[in-house]
C-alpha atoms as a PDB file:
ATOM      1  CA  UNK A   1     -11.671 -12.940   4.081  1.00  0.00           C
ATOM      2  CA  UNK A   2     -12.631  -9.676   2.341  1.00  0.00           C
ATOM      3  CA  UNK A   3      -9.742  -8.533  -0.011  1.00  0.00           C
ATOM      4  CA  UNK A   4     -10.157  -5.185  -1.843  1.00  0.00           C
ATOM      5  CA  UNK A   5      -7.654  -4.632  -4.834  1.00  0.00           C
ATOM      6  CA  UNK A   6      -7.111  -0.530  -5.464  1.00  0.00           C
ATOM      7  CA  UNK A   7      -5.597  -1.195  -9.351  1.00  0.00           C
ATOM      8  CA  UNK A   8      -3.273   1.113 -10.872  1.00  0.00           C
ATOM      9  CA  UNK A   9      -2.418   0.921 -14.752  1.00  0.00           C
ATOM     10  CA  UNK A  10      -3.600   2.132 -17.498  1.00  0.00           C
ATOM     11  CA  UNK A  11      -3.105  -1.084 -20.092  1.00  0.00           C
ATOM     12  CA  UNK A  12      -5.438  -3.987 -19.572  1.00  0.00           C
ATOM     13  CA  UNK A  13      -2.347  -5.931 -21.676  1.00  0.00           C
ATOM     14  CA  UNK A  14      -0.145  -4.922 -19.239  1.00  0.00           C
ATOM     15  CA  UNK A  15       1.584  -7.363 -16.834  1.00  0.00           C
ATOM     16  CA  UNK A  16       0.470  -5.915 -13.944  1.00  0.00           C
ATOM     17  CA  UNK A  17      -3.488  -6.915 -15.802  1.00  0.00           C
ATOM     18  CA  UNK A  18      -1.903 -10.584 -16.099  1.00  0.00           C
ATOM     19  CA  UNK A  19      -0.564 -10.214 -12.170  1.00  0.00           C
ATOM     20  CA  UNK A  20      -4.449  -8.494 -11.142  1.00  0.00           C
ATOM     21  CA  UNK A  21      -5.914 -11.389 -13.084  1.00  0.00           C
ATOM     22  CA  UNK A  22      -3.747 -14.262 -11.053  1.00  0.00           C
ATOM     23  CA  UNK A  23      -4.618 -12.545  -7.684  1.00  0.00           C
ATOM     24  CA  UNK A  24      -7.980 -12.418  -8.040  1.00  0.00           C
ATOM     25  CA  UNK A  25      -8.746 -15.708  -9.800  1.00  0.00           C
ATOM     26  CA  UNK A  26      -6.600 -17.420  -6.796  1.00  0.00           C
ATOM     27  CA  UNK A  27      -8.451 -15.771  -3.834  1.00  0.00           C
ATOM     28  CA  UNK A  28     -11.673 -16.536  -5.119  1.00  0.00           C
ATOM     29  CA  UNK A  29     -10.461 -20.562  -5.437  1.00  0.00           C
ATOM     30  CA  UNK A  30      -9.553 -19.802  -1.933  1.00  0.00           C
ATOM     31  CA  UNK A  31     -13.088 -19.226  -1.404  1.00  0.00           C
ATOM     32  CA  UNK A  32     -12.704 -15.211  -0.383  1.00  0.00           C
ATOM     33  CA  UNK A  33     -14.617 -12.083  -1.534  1.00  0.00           C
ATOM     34  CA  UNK A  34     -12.985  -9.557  -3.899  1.00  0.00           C
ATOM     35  CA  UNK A  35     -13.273  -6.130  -5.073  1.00  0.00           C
ATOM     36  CA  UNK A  36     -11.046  -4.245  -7.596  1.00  0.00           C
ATOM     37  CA  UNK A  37     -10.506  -0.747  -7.640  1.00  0.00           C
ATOM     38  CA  UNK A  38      -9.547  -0.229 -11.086  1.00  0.00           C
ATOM     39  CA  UNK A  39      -8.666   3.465 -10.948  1.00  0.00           C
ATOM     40  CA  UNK A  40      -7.893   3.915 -14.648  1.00  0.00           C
ATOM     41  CA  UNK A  41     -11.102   2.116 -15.783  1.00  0.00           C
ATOM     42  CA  UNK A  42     -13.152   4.401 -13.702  1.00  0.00           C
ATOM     43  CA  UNK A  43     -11.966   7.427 -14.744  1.00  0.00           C
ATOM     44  CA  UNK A  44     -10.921   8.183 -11.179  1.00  0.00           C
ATOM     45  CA  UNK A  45     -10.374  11.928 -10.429  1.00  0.00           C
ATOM     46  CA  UNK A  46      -6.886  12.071  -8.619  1.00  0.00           C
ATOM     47  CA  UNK A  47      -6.643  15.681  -7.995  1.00  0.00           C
ATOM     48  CA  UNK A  48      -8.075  17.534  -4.745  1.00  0.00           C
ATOM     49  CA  UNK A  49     -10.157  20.534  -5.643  1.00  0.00           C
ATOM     50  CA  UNK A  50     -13.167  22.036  -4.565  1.00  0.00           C
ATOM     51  CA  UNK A  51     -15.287  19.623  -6.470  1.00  0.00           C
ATOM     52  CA  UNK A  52     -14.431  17.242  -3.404  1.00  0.00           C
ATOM     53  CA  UNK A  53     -16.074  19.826  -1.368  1.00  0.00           C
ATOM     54  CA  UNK A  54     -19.739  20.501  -2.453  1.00  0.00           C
ATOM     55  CA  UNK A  55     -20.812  21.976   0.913  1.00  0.00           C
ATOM     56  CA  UNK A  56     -17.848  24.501   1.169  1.00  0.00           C
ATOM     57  CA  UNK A  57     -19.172  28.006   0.359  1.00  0.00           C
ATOM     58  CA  UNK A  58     -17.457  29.624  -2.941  1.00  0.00           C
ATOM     59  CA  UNK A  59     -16.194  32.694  -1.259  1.00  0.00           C
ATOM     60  CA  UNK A  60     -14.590  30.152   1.881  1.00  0.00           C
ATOM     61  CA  UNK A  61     -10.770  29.453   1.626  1.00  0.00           C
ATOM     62  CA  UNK A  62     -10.042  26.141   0.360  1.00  0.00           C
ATOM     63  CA  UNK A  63      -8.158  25.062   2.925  1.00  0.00           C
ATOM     64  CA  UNK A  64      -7.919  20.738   2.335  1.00  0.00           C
ATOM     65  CA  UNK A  65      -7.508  19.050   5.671  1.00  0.00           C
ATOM     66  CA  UNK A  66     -10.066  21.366   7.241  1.00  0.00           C
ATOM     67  CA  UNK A  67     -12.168  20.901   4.103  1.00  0.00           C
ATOM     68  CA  UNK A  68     -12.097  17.176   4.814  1.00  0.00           C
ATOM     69  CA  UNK A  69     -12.932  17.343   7.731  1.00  0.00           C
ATOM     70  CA  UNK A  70     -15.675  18.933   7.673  1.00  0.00           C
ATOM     71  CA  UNK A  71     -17.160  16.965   4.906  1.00  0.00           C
ATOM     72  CA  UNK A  72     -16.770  13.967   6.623  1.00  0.00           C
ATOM     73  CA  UNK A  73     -18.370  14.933   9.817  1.00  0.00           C
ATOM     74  CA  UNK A  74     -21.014  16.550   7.791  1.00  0.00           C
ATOM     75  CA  UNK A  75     -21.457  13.509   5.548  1.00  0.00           C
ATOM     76  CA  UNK A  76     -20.719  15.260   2.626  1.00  0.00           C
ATOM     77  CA  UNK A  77     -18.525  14.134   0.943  1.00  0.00           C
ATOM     78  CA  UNK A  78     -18.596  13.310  -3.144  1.00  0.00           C
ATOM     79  CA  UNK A  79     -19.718   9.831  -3.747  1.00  0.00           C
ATOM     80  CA  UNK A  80     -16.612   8.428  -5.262  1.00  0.00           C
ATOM     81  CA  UNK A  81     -15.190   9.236  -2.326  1.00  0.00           C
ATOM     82  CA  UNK A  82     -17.467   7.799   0.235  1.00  0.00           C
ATOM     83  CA  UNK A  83     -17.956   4.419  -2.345  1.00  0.00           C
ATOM     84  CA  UNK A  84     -14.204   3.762  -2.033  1.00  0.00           C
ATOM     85  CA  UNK A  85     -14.560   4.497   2.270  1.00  0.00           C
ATOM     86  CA  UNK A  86     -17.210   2.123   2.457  1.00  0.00           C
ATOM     87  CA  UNK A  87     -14.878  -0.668   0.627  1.00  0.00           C
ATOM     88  CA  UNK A  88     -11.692  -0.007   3.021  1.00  0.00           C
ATOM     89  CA  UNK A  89     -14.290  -0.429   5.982  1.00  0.00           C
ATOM     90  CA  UNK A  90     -15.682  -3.766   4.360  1.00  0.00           C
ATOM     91  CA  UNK A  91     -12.162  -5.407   3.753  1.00  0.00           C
ATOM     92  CA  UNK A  92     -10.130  -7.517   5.894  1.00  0.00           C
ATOM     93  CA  UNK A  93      -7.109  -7.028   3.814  1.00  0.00           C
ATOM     94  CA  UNK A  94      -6.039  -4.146   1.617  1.00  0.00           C
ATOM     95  CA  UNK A  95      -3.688  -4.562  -1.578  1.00  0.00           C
ATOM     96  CA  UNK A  96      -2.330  -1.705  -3.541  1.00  0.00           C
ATOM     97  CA  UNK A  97      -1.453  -2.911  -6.726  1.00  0.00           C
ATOM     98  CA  UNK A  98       0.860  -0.211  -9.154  1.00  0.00           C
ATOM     99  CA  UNK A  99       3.836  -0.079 -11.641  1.00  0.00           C
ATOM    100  CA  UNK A 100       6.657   1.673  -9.811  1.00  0.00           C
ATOM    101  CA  UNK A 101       7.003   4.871 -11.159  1.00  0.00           C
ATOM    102  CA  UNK A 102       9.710   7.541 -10.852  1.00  0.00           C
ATOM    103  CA  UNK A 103      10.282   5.709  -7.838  1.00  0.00           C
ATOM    104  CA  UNK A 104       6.516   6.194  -6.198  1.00  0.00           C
ATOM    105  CA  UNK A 105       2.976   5.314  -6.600  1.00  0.00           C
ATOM    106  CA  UNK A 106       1.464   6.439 -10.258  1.00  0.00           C
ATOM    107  CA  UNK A 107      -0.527  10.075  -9.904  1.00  0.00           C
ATOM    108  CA  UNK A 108      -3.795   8.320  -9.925  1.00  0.00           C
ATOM    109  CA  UNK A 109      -3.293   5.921  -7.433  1.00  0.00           C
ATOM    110  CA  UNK A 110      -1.589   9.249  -5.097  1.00  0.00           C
ATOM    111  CA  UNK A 111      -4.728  10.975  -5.484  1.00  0.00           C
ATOM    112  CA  UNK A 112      -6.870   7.952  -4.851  1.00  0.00           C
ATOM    113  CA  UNK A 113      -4.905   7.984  -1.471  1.00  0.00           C
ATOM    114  CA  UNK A 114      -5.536  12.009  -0.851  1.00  0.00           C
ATOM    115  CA  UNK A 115      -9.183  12.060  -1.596  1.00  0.00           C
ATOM    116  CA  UNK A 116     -10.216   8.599   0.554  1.00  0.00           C
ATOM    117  CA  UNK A 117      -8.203   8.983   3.059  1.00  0.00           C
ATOM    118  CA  UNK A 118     -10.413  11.610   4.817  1.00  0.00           C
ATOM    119  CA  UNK A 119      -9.511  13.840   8.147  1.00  0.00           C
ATOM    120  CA  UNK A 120     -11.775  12.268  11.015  1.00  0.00           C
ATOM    121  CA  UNK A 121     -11.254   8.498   8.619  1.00  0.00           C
ATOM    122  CA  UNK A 122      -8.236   7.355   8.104  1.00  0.00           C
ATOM    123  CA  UNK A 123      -6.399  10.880   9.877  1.00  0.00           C
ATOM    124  CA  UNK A 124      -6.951  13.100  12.408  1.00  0.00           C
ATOM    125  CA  UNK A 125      -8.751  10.874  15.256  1.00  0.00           C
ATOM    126  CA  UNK A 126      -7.901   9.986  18.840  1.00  0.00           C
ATOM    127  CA  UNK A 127      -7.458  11.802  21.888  1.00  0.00           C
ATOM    128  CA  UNK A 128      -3.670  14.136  21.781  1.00  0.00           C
ATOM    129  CA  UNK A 129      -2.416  14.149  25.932  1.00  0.00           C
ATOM    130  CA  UNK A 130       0.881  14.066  27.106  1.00  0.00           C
ATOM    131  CA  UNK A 131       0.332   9.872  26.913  1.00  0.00           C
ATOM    132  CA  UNK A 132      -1.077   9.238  23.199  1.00  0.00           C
ATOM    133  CA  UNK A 133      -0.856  11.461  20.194  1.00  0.00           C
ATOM    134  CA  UNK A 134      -3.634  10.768  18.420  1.00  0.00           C
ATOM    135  CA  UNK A 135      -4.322   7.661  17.833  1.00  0.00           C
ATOM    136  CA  UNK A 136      -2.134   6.174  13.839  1.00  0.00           C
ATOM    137  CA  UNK A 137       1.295   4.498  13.678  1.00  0.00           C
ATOM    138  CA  UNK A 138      -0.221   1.213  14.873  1.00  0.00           C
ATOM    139  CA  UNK A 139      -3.470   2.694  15.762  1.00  0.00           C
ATOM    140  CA  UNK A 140      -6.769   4.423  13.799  1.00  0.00           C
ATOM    141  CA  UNK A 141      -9.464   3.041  12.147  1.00  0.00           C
ATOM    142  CA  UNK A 142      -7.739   0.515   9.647  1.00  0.00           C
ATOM    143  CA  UNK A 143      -6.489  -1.387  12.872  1.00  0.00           C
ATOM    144  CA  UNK A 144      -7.015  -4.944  12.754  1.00  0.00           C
ATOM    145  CA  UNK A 145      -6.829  -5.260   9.378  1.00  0.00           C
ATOM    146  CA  UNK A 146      -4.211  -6.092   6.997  1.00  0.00           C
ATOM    147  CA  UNK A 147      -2.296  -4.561   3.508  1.00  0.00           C
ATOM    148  CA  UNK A 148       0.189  -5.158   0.946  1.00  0.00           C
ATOM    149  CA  UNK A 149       2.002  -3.632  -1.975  1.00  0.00           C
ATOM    150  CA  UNK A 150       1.751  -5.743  -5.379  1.00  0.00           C
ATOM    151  CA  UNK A 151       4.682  -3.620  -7.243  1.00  0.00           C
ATOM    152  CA  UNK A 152       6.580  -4.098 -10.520  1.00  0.00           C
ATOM    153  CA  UNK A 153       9.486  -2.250 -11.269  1.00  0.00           C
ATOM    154  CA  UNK A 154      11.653  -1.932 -14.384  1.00  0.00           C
ATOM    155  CA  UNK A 155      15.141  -2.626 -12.733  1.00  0.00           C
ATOM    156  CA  UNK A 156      17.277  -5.182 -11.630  1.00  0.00           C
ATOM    157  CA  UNK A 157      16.582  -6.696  -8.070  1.00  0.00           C
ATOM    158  CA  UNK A 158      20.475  -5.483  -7.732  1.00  0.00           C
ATOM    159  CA  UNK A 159      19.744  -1.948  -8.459  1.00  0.00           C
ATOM    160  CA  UNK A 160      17.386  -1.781  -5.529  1.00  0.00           C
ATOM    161  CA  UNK A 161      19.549  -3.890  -3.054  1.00  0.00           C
ATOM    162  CA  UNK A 162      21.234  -1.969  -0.293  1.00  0.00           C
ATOM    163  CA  UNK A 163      24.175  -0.409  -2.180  1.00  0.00           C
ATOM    164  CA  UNK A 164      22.223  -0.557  -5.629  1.00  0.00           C
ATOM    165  CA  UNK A 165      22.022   2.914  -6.794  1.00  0.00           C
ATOM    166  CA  UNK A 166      18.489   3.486  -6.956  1.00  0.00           C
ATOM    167  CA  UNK A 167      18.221   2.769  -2.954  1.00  0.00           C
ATOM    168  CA  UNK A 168      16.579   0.119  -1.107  1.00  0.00           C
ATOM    169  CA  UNK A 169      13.622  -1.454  -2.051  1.00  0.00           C
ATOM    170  CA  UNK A 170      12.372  -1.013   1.539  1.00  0.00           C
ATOM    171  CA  UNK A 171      13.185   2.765   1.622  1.00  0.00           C
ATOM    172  CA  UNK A 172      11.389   3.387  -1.514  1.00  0.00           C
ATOM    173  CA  UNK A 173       8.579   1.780  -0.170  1.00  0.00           C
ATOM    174  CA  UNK A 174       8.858   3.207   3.408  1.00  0.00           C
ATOM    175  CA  UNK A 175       6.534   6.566   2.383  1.00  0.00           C
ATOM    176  CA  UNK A 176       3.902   3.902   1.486  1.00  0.00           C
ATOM    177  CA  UNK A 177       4.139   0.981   3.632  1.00  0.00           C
ATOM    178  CA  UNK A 178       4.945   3.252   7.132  1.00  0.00           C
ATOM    179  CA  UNK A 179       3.300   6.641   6.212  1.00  0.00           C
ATOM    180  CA  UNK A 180      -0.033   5.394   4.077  1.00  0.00           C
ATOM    181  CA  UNK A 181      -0.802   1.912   5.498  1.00  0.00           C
ATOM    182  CA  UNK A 182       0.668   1.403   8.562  1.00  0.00           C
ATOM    183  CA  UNK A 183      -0.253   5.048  10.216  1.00  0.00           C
ATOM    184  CA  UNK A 184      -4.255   4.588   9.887  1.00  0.00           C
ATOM    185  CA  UNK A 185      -3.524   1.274  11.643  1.00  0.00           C
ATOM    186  CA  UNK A 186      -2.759  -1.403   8.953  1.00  0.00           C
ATOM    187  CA  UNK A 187      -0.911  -4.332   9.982  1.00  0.00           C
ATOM    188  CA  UNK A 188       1.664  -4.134   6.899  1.00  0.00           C
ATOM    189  CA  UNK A 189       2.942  -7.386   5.209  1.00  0.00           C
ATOM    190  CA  UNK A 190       6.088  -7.495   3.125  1.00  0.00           C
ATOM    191  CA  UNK A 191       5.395  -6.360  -0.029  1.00  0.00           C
ATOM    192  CA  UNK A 192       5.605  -8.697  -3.046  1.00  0.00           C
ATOM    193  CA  UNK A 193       7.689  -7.115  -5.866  1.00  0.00           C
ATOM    194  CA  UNK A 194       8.508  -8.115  -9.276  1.00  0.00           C
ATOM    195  CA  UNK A 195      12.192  -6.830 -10.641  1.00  0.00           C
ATOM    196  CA  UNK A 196      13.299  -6.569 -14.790  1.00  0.00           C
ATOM    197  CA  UNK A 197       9.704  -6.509 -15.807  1.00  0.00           C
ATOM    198  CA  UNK A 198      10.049  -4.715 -18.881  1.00  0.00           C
ATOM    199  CA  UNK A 199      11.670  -7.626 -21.159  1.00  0.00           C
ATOM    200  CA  UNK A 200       9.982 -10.113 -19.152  1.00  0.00           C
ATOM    201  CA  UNK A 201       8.373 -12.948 -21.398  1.00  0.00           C
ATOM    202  CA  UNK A 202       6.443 -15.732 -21.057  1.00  0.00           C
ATOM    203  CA  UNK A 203       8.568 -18.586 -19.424  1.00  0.00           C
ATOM    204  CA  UNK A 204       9.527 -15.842 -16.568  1.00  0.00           C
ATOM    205  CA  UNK A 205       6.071 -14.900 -15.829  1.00  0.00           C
ATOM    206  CA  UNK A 206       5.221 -18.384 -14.773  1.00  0.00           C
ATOM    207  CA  UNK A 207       7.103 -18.273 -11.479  1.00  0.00           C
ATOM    208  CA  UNK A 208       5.876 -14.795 -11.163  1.00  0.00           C
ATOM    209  CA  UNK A 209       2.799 -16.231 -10.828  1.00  0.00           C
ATOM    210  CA  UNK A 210       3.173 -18.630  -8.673  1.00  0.00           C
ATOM    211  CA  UNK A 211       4.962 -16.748  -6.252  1.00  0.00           C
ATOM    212  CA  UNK A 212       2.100 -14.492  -5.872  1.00  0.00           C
ATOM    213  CA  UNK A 213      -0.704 -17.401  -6.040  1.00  0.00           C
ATOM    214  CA  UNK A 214       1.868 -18.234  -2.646  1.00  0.00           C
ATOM    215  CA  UNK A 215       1.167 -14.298  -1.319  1.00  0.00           C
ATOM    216  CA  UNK A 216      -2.064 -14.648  -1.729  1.00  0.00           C
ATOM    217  CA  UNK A 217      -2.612 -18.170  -0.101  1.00  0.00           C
ATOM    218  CA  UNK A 218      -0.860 -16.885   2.833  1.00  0.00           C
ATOM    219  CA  UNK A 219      -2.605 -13.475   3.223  1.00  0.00           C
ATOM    220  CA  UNK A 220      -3.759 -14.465   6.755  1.00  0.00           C
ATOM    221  CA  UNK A 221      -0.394 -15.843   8.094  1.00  0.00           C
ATOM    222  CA  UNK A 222       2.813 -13.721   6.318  1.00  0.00           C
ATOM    223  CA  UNK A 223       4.035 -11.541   9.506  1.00  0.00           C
ATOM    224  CA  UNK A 224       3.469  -8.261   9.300  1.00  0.00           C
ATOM    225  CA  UNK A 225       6.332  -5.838   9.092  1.00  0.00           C
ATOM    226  CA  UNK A 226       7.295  -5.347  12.787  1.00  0.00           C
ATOM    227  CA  UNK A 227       7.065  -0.980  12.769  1.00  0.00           C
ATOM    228  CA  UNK A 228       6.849   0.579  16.027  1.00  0.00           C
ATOM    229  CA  UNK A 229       3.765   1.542  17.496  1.00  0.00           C
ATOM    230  CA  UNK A 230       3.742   5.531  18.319  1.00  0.00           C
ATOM    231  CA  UNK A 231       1.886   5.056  21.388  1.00  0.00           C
ATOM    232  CA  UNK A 232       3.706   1.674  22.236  1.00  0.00           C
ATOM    233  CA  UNK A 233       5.937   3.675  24.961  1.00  0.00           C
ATOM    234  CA  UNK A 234       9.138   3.482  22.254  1.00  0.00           C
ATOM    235  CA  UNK A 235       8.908   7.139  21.386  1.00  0.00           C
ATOM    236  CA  UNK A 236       8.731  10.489  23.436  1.00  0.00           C
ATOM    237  CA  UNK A 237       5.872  12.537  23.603  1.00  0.00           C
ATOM    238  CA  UNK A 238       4.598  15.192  22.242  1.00  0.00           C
ATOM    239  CA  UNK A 239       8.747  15.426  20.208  1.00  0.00           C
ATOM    240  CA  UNK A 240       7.467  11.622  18.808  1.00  0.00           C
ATOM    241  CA  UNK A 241      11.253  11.153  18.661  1.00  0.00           C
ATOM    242  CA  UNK A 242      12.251   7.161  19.363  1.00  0.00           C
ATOM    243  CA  UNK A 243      13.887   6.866  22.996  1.00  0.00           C
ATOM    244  CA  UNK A 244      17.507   6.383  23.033  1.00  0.00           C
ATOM    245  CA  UNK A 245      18.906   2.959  23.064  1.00  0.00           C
ATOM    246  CA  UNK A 246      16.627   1.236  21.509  1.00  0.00           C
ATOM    247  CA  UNK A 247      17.773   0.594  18.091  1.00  0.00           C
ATOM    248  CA  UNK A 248      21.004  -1.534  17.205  1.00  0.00           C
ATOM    249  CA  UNK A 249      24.357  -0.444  16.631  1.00  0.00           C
ATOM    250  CA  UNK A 250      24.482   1.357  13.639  1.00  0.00           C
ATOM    251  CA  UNK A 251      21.198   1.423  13.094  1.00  0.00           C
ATOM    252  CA  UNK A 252      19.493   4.510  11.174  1.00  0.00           C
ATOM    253  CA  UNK A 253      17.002   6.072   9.078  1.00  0.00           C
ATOM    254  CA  UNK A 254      14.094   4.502   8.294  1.00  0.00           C
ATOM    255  CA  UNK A 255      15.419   1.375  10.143  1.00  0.00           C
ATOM    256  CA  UNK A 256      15.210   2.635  13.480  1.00  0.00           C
ATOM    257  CA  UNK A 257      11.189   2.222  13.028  1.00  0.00           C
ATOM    258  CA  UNK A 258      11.577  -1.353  12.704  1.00  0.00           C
ATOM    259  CA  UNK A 259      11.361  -3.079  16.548  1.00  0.00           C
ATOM    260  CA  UNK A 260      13.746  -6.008  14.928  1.00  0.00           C
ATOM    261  CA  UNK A 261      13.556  -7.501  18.789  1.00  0.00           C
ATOM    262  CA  UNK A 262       9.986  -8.453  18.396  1.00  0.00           C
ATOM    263  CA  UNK A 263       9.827  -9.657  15.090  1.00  0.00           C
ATOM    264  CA  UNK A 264      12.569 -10.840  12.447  1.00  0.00           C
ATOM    265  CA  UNK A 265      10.528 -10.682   9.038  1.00  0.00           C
ATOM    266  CA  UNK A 266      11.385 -11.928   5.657  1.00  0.00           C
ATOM    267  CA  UNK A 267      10.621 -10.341   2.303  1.00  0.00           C
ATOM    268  CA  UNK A 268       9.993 -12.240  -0.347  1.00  0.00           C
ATOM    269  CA  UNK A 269      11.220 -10.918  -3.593  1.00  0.00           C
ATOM    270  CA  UNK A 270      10.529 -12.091  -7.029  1.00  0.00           C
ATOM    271  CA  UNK A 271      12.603 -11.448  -9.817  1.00  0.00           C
ATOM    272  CA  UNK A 272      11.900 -11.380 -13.069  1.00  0.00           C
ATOM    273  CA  UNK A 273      15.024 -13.053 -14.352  1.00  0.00           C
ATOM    274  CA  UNK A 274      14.165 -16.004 -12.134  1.00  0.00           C
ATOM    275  CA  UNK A 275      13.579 -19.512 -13.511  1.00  0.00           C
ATOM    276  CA  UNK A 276      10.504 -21.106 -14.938  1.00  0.00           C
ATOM    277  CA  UNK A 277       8.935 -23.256 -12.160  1.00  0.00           C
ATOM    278  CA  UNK A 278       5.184 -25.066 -12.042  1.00  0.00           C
ATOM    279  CA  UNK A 279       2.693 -22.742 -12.269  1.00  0.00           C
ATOM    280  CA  UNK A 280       0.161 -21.970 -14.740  1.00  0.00           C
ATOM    281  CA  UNK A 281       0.162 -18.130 -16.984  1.00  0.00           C
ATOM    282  CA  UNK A 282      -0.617 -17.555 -20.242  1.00  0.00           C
ATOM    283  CA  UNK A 283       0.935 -14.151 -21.474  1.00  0.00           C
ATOM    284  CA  UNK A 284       1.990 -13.405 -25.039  1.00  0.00           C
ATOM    285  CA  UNK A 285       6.113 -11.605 -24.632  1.00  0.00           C
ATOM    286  CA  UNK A 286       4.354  -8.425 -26.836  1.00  0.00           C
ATOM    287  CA  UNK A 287       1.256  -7.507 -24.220  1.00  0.00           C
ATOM    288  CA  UNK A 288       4.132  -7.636 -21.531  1.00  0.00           C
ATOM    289  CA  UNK A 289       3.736  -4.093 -20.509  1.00  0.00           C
ATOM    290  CA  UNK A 290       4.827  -3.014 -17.355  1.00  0.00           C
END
């Protein structure tokens, strides 16, 4: 497989470096291609301006989505941009790698996100008729292809659990998983998320490791996170509200996306408190950086 690796951190001591480090050496013993994205190292630009838009005349309204557009159709747009397109269109497998922070993405890795993500690419395409609108949620260019979330997070595994008072890991990551990944058509795997990072040391980074060696050995098999396809018949349209009766009992928010009938998935979780286990990771406790 092709795996592309979109970094986000600024510390190459960091552990997130340590956890880039383990994914890529093990996909390459695996015998796949990789390519790292390492936003910080190349000075990526995260904001949208009219810099992104070298075609727009200076006395035209910036107006961003139409902007896009145009510059895509037109071919136009910068080449940072249109190096990172041609990446998503060679991989099999996207992996968004970040520190969670302030409970989202870092800036840099948002903006990566706004500026690729291009009207007419990755938003904006397929026919809209009283049968299909447009064609995302399941559908778009990414289809076919596969992503995950590498994330670390500076809290207990508790404090993200269903009654921990930060919210649910899953909700947190719903914006992400559902809204960035899965609507341009990316089957979505369980994301693999490390808890208590921050005094993590040595002996806990070993299973760490190892648990994501195990993510990355099973990139082709792990079952996707079973979302609803918009155009699947389960929602109304053009309201896109899900029919009635479909969900469970109780069942709300970001939940009711999930078609739990089709697919029961498991998330693995890794904490950082876990114990040591085989595995091999070399990490000094001071360069443990989150």
């Amino acid at each position: 497989m092709k795996v592309l690796i979109v970094f986000a951190h600024p510390e190459p001591r960091s552990l997130n470096s340590a956890l880039l480090d383990v994914a890529v050496s093990q996909l390459k013993r695996l015998g796949h291609d990789v390519q790292v994205s390492d936003l910080y190292a190349q000075g990526w630009k995260s904001e949208v301006d009219r810099r992104d838009f070298p075609s727009l005349a200076q006395a035209e309204r910036l107006k961003p989505a139409a902007a896009s557009k145009q510059a895509f159709e037109a071919d136009t747009l910068t080449g940072d941009v249109k190096a990172e397109i041609e990446k998503l269109l060679w991989a099999d497998v996207l992996i968004l790698q970040f520190p969670l922070w302030w409970f989202s993405m870092p800036a840099i890795l948002k903006g990566w996100v706004d500026r690729v993500f291009a009207y007419g690419f990755a938003y904006g395409v397929g026919e809209h008729s009283d049968k299909r609108w447009g064609d995302r949620y399941g559908d778009g260019t990414l289809k076919g292809k596969r992503a995950m979330l590498v994330v670390t997070a500076g809290g207990w595994e508790e404090h993200y659990s269903g009654r921990g008072v930060n919210g649910p890991i899953d909700d947190l990551l719903f914006p992400i998983n559902h809204g960035i990944l899965y609507y341009p058509g990316y089957d979505v795997l369980p994301p693999f998320v490390v808890y208590r990072v921050d005094r993590l040391d040595e002996a806990g980074f070993a299973p760490i490791a190892e648990g994501l060696r195990e993510r990355m050995r099973t990139l082709a098999t792990t079952a996707p996170i079973p979302y609803r396809r918009q155009n699947g018949g389960d929602y109304l349209i053009p309201s896109m509200q899900l029919r009635t009766g479909l969900e469970a009992s109780g069942t709300s928010g970001f939940a009711l996306h999930l078609d739990r009938a089709a697919r029961q998935v498991s998330e693995p979780r890794v904490s950082g408190s876990s114990p040591a286990s085989s595995g091999s990771g070399s990490l000094a406790s001071d360069e443990l950086a989150n």
